[in-house]
N, C-alpha and C. Protein backbone atom coordinates (compact mmCIF):
# COMPACT_ATOMS: atom_id res chain seq x y z
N UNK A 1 26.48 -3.13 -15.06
CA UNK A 1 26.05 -4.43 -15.54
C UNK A 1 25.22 -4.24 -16.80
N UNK A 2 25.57 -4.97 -17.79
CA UNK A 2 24.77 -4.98 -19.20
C UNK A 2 23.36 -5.69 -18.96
N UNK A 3 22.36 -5.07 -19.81
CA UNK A 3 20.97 -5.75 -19.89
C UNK A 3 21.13 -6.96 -20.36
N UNK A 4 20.17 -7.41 -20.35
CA UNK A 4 19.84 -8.99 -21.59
C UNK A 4 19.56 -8.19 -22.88
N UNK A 5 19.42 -8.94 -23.76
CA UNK A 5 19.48 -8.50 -25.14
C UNK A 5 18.02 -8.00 -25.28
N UNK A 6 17.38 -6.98 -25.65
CA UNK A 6 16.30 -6.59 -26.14
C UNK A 6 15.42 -5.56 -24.70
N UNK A 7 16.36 -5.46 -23.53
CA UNK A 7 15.78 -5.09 -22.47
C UNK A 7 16.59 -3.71 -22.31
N UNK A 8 15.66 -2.56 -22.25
CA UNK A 8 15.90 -1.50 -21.99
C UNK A 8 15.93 -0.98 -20.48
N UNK A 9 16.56 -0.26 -19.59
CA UNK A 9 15.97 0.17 -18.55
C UNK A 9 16.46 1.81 -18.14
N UNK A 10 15.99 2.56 -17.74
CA UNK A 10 16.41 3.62 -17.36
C UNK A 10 17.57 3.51 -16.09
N UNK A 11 18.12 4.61 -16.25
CA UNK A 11 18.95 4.99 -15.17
C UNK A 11 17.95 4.96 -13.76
N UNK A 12 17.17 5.02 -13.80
CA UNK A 12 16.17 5.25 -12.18
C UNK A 12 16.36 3.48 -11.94
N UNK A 13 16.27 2.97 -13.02
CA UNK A 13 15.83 1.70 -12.65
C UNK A 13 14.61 0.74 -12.39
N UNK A 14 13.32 1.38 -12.64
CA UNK A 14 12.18 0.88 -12.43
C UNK A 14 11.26 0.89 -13.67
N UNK A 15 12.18 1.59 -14.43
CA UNK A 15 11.35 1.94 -16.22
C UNK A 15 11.94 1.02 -17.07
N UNK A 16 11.19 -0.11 -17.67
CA UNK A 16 11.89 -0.60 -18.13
C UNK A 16 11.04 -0.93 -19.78
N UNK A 17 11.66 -1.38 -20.81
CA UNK A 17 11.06 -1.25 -22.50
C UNK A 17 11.64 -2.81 -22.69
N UNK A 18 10.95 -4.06 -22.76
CA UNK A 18 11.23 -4.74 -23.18
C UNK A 18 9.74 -5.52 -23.64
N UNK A 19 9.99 -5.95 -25.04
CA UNK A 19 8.41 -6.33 -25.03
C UNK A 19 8.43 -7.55 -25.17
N UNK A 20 9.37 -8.42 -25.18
CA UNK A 20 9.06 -10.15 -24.51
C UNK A 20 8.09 -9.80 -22.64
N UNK A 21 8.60 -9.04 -22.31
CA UNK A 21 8.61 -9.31 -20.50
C UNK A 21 7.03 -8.48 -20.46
N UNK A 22 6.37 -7.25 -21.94
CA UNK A 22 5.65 -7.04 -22.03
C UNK A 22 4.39 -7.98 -21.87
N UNK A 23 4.87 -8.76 -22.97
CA UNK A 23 3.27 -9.65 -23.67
C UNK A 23 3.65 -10.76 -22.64
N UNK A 24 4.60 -11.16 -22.16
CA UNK A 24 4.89 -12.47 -20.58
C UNK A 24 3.52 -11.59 -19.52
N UNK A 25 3.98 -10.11 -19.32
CA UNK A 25 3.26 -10.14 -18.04
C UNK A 25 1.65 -8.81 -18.75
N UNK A 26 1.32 -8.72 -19.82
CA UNK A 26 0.05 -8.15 -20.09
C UNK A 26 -0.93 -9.05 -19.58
N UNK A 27 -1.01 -10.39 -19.39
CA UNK A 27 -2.28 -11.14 -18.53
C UNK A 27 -2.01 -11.47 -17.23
N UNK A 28 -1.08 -11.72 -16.84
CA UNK A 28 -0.45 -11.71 -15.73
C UNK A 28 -0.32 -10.65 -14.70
N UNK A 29 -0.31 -9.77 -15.54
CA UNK A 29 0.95 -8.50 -14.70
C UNK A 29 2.07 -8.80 -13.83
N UNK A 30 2.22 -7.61 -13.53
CA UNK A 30 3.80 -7.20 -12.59
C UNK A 30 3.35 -6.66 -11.27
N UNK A 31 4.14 -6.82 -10.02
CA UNK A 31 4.47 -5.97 -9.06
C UNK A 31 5.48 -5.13 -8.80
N UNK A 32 5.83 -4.44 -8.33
CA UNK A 32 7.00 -2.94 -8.47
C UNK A 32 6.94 -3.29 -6.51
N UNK A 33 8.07 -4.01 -5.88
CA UNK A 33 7.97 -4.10 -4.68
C UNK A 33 8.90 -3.03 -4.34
N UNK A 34 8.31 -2.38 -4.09
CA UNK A 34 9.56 -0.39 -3.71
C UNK A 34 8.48 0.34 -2.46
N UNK A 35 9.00 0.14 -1.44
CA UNK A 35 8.01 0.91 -0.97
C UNK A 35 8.40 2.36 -1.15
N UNK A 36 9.30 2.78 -1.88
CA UNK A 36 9.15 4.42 -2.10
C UNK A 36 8.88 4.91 -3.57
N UNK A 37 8.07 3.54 -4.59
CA UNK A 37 7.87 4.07 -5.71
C UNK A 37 6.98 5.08 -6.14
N UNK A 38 6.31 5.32 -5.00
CA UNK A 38 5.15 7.10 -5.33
C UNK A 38 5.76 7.97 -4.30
N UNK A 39 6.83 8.03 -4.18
CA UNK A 39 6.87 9.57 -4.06
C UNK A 39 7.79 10.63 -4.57
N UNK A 40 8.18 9.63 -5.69
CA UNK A 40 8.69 10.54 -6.93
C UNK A 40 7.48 10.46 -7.96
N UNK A 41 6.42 11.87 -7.92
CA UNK A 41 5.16 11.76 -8.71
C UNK A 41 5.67 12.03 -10.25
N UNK A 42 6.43 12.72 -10.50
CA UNK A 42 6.95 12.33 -11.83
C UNK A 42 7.42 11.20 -12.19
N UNK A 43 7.46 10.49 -11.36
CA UNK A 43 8.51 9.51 -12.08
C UNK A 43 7.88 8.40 -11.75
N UNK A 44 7.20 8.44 -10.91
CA UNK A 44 5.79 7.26 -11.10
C UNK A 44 4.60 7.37 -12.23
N UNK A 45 4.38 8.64 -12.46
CA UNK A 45 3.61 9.11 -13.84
C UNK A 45 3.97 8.68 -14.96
N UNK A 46 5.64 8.98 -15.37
CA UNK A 46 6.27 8.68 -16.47
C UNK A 46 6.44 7.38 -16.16
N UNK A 47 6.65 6.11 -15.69
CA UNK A 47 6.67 4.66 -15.50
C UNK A 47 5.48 4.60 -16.40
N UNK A 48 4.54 4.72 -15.42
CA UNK A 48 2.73 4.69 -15.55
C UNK A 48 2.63 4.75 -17.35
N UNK A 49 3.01 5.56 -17.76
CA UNK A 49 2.78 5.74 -18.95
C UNK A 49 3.73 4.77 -19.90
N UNK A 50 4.84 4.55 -19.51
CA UNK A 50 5.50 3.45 -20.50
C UNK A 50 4.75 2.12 -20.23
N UNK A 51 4.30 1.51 -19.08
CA UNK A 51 4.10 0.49 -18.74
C UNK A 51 2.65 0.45 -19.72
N UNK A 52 1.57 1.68 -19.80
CA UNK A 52 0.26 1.84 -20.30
C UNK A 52 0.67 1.58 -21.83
N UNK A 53 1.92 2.31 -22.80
CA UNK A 53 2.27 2.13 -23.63
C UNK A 53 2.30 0.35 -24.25
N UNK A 54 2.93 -0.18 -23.27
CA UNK A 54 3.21 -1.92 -23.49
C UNK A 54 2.16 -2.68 -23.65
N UNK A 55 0.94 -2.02 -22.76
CA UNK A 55 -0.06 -3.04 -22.45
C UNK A 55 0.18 -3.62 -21.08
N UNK A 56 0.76 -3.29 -20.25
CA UNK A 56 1.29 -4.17 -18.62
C UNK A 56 -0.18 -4.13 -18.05
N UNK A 57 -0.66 -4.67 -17.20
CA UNK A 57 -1.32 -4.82 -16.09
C UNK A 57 -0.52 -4.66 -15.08
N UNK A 58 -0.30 -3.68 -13.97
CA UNK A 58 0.74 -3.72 -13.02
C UNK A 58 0.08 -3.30 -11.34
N UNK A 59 0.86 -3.36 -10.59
CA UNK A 59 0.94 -3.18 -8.95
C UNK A 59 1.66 -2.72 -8.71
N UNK A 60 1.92 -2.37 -7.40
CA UNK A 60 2.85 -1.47 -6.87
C UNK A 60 2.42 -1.47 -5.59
N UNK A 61 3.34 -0.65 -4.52
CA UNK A 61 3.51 -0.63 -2.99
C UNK A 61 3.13 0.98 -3.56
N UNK A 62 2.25 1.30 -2.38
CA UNK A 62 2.32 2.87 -2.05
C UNK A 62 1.79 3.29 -1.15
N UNK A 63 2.25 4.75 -0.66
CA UNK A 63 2.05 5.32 0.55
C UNK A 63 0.53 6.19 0.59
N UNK A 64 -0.18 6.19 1.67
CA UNK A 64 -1.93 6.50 1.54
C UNK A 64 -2.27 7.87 1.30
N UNK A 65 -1.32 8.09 0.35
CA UNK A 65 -0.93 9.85 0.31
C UNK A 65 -0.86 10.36 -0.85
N UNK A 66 -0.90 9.48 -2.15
CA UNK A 66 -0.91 9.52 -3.49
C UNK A 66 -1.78 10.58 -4.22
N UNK A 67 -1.87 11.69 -4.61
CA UNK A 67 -2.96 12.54 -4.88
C UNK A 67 -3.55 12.06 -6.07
N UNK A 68 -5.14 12.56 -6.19
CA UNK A 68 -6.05 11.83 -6.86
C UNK A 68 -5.73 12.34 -8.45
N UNK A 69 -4.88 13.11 -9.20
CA UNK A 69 -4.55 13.35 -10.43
C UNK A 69 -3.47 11.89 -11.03
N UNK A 70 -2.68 11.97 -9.78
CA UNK A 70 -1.37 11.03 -10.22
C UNK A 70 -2.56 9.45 -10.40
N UNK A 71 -3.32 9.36 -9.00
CA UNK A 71 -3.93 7.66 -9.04
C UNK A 71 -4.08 7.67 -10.62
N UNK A 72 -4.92 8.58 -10.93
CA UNK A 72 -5.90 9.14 -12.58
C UNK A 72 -5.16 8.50 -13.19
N UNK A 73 -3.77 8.82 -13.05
CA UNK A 73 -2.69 8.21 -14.64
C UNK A 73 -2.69 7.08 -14.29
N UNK A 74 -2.19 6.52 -13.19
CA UNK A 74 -1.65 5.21 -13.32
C UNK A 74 -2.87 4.29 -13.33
N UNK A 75 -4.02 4.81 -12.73
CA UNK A 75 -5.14 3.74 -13.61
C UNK A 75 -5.40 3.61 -14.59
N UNK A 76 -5.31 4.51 -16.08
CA UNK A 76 -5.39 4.50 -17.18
C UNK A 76 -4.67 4.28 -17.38
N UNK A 77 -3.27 3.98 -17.29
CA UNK A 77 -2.01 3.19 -17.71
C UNK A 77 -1.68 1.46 -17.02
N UNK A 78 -2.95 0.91 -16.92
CA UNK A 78 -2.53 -0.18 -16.26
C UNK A 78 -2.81 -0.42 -14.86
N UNK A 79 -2.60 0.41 -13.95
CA UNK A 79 -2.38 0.38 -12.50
C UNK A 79 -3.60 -0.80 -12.04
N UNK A 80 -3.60 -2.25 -11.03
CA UNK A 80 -4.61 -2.70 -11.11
C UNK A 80 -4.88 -2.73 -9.58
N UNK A 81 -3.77 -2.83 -8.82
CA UNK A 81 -3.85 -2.76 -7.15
C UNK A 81 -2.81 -2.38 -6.87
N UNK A 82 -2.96 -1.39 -5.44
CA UNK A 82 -1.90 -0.99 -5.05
C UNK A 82 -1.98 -1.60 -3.06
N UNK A 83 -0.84 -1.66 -3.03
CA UNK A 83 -0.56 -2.39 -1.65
C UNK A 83 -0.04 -1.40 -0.90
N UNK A 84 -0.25 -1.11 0.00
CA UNK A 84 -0.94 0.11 0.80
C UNK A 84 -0.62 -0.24 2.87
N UNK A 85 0.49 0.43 3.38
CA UNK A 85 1.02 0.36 4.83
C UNK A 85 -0.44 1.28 5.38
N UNK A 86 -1.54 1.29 5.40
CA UNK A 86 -2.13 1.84 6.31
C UNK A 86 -1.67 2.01 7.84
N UNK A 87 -0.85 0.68 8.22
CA UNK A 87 -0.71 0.72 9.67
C UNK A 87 -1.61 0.97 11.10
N UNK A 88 -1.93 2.10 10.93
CA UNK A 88 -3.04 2.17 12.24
C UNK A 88 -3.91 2.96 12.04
N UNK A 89 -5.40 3.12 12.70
CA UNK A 89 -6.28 4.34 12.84
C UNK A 89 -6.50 4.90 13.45
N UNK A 90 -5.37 5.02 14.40
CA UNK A 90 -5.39 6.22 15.23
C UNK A 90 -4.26 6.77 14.96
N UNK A 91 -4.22 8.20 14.67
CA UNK A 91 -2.97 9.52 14.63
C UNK A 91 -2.27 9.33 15.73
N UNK A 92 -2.67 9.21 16.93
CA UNK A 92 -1.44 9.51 17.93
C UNK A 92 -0.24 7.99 17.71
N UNK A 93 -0.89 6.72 17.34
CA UNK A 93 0.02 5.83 17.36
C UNK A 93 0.95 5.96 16.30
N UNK A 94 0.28 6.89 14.82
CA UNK A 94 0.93 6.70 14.03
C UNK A 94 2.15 8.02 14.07
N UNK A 95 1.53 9.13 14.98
CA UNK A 95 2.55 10.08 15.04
C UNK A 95 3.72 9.21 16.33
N UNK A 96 3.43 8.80 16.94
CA UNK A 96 4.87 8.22 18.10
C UNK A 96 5.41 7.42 17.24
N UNK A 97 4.93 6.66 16.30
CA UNK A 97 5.56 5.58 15.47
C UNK A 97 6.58 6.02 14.68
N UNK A 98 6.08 7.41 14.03
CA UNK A 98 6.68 8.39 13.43
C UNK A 98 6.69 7.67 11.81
N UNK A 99 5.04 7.12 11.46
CA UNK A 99 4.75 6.66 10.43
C UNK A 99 4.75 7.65 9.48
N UNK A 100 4.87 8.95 9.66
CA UNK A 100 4.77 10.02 8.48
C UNK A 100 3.24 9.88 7.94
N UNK A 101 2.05 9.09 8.62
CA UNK A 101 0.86 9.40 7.40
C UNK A 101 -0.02 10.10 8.38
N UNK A 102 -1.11 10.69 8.00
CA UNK A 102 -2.08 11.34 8.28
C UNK A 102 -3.35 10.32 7.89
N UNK A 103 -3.95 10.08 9.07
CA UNK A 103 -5.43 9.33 8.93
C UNK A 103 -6.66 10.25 7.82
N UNK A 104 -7.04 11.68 8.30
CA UNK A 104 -7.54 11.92 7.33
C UNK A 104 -7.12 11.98 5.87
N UNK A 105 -5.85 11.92 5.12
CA UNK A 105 -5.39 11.90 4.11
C UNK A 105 -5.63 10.58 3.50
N UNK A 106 -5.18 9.83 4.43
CA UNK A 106 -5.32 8.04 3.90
C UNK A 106 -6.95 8.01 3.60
N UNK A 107 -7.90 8.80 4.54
CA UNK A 107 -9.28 8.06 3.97
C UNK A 107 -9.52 8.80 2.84
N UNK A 108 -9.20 10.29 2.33
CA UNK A 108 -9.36 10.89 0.65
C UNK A 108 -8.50 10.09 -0.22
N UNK A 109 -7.40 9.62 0.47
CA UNK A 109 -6.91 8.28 -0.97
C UNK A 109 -7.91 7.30 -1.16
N UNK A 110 -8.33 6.73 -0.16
CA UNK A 110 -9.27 5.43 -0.23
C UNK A 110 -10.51 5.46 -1.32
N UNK A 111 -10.80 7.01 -0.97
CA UNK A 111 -12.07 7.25 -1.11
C UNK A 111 -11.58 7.97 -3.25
N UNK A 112 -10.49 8.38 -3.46
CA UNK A 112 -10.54 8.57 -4.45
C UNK A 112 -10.05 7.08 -5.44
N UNK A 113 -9.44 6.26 -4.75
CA UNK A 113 -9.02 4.76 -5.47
C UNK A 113 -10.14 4.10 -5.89
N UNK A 114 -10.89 4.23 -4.49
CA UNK A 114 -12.33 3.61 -5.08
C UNK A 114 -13.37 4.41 -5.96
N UNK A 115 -13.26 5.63 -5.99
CA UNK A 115 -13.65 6.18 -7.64
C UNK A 115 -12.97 5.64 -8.42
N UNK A 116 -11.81 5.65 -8.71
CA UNK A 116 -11.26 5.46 -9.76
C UNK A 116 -10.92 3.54 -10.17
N UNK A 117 -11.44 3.06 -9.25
CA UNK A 117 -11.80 1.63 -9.25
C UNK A 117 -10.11 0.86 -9.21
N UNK A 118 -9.60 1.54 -8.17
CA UNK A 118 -8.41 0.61 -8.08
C UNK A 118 -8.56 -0.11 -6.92
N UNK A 119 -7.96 -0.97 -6.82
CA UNK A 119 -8.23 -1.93 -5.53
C UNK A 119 -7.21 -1.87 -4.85
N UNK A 120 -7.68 -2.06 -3.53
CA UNK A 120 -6.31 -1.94 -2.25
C UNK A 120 -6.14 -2.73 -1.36
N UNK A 121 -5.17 -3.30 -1.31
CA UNK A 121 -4.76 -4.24 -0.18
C UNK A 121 -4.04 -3.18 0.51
N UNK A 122 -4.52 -2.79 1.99
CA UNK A 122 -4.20 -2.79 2.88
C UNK A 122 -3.22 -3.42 4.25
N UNK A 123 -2.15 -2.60 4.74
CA UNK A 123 -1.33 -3.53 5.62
C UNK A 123 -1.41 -3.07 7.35
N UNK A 124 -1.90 -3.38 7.98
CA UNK A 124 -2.18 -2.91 9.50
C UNK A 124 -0.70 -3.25 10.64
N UNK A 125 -0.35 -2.48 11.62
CA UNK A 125 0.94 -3.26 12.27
C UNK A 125 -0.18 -2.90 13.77
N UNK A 126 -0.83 -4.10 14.38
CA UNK A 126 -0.75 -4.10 15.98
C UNK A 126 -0.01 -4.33 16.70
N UNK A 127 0.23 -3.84 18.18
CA UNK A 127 0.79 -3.80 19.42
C UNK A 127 2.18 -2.71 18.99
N UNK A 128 1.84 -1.45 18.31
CA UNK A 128 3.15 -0.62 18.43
C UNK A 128 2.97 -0.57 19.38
N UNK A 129 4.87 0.60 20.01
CA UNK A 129 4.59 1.02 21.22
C UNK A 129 3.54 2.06 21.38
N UNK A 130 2.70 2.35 22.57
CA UNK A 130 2.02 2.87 23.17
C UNK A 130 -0.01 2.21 22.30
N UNK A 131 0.20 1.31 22.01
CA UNK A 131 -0.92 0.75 21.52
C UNK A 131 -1.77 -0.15 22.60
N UNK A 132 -2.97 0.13 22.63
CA UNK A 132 -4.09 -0.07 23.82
C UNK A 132 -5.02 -0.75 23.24
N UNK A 133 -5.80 -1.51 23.92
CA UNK A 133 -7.12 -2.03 23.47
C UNK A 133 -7.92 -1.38 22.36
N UNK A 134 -7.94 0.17 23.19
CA UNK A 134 -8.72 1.16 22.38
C UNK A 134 -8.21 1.61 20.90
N UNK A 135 -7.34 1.68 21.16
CA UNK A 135 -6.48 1.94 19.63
C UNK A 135 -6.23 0.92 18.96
N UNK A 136 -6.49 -0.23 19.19
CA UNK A 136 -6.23 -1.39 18.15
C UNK A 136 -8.24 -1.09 17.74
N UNK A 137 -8.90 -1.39 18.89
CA UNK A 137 -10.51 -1.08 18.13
C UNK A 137 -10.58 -0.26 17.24
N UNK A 138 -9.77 1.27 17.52
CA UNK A 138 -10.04 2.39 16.79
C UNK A 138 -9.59 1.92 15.21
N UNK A 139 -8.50 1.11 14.96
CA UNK A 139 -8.02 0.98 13.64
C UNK A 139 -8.78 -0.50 13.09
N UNK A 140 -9.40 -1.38 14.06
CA UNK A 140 -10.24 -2.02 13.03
C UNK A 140 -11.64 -1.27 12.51
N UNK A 141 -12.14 0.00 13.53
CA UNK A 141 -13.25 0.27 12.86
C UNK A 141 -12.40 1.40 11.69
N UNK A 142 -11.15 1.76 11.79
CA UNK A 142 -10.70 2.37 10.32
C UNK A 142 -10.88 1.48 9.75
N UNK A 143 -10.42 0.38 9.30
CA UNK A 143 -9.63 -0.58 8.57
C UNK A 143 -11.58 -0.88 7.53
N UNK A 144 -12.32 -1.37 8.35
CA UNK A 144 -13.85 -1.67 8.04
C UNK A 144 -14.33 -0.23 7.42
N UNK A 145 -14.00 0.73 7.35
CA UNK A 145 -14.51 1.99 7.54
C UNK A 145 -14.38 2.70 5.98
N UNK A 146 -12.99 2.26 5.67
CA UNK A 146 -11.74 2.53 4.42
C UNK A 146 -12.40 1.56 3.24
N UNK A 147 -12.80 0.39 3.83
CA UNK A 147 -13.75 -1.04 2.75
C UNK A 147 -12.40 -1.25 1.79
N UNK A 148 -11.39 -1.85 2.13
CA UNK A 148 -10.39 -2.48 1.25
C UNK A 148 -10.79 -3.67 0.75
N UNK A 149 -10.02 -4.42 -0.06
CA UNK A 149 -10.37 -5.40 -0.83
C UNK A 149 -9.92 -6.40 -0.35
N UNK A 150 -8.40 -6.70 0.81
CA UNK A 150 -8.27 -6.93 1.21
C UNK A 150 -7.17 -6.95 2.40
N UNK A 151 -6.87 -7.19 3.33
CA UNK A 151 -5.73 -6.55 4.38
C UNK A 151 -5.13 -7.60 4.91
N UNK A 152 -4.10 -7.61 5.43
CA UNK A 152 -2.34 -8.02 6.30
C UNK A 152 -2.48 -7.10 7.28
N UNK A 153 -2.56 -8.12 8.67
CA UNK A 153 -2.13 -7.46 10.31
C UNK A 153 -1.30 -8.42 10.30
N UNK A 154 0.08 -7.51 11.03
CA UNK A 154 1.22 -7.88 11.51
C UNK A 154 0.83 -7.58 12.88
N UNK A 155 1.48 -8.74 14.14
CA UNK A 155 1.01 -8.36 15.25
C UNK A 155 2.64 -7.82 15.72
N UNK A 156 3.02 -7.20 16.61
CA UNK A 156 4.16 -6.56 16.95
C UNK A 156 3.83 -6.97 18.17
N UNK A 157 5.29 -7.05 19.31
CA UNK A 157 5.19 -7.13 20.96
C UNK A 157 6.06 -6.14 21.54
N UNK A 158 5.47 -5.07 21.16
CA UNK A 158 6.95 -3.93 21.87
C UNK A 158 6.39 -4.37 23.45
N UNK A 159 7.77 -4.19 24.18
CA UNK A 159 7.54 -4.27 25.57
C UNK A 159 6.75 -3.40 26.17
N UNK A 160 5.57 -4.06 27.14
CA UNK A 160 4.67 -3.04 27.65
C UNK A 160 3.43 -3.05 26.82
N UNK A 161 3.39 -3.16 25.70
CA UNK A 161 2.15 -2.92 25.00
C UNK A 161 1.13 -4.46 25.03
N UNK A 162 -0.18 -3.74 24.58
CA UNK A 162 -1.52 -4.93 24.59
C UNK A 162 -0.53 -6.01 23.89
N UNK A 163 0.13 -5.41 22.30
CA UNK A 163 0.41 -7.18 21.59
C UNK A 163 1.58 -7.97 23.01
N UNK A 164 2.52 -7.18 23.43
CA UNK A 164 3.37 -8.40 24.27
C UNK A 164 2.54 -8.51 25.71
N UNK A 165 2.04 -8.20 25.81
CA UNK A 165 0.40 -9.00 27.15
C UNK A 165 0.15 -9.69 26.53
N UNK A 166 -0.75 -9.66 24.92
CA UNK A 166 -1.34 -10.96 24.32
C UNK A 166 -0.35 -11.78 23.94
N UNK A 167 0.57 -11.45 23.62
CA UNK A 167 1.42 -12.59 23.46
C UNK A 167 2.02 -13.78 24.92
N UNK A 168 1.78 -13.05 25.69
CA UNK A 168 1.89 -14.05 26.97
C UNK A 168 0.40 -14.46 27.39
N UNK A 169 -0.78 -14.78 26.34
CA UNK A 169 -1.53 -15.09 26.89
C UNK A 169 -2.68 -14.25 27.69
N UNK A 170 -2.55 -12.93 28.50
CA UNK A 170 -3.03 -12.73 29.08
C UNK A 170 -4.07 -11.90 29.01
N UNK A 171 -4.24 -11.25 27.75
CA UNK A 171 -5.29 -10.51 27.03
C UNK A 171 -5.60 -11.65 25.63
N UNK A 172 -6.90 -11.76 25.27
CA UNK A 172 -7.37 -12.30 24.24
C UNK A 172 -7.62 -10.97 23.52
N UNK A 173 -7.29 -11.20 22.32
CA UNK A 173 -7.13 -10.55 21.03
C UNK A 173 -8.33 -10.72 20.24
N UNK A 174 -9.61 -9.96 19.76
CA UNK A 174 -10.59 -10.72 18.91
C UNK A 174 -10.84 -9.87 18.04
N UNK A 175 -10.61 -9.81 16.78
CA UNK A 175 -10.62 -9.42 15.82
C UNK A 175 -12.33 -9.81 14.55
N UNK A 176 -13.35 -9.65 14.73
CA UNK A 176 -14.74 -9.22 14.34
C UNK A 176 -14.81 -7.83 13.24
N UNK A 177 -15.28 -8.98 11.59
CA UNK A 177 -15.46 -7.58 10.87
C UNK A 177 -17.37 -8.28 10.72
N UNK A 178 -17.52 -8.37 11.25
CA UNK A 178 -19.45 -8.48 11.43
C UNK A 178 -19.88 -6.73 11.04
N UNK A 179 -20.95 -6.79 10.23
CA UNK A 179 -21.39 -5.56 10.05
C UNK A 179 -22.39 -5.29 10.78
């Protein structure tokens, strides 16, 4: 398929050189909805840098695993928030889930974004399978713990778990970020 006239894009598909869509979204910005756009670190670097080239203000989806050299570029190239699957704070839910992240890793991202003053929206999923009272507590005191800017809980009802009890009512759900 041919571009529009004046619009460049790479073969990857996410790099793109057009400077109408530049100076449209430099006050505005852009979002990049990919949830696998960081984990090609080259090729999120090299974006990072065309987009910094234009002037973009931009966003992106990424995984809590981003190392603190790569954040470096894409904040100096624009980067203004990144939207972020935290999912849970406890390891064992996230290893049965077979979320691929590591809790201590996610809090050295947190903790290097907020050096580097990027902001994070956070996304939480309650009632996976094997998810308990205790493990939904355990990931709101992550969730409070991490200090995002702001967060999305999805409630889930796998059969058997706290969310499909609360969903029939029979456990109350209370969710308290009181300090």
């Amino acid at each position: 398929m041919d571009n529009p006239p004046g619009l460049e894009c790479s073969p990857g598909g996410s790099e793109c050189n057009d400077r109408r869509l530049a100076h449209r979204w430099s006050d505005s910005g852009c979002v990049f909805d990919d949830d696998t756009l960081t984990d090609n670190l080259p090729r999120i670097e090299a974006l990072a840098v065309e987009l910094g080239e234009l002037g973009v203000t931009w966003s992106c989806n990424a995984k809590a695993n981003v190392p603190y050299k790569t954040l470096k570029i894409l904040k100096e190239n624009g980067l203004r928030l990144l939207l972020v699957g935290c999912e849970s704070g406890d390891q064992k839910i996230l290893h049965n889930n077979k979320k691929g992240l590591l809790v201590d890793v996610a809090r050295r991202f947190t903790k290097d974004c907020h050096t580097l003053g990027i902001v994070i929206h956070g996304t939480f999923i309650l009632g996976l399978p094997g998810e308990t009272e205790e493990t939904i507590e355990e990931t709101i005191r992550y969730a409070m713990e991490i200090d995002l800017y702001t967060i999305r809980v999805s409630l889930v009802a796998a059969p058997g778990s706290v969310g499909a009890v609360a969903a029939m009512g029979a456990v109350d759900v209370v969710v308290s970020f009181e300090d």
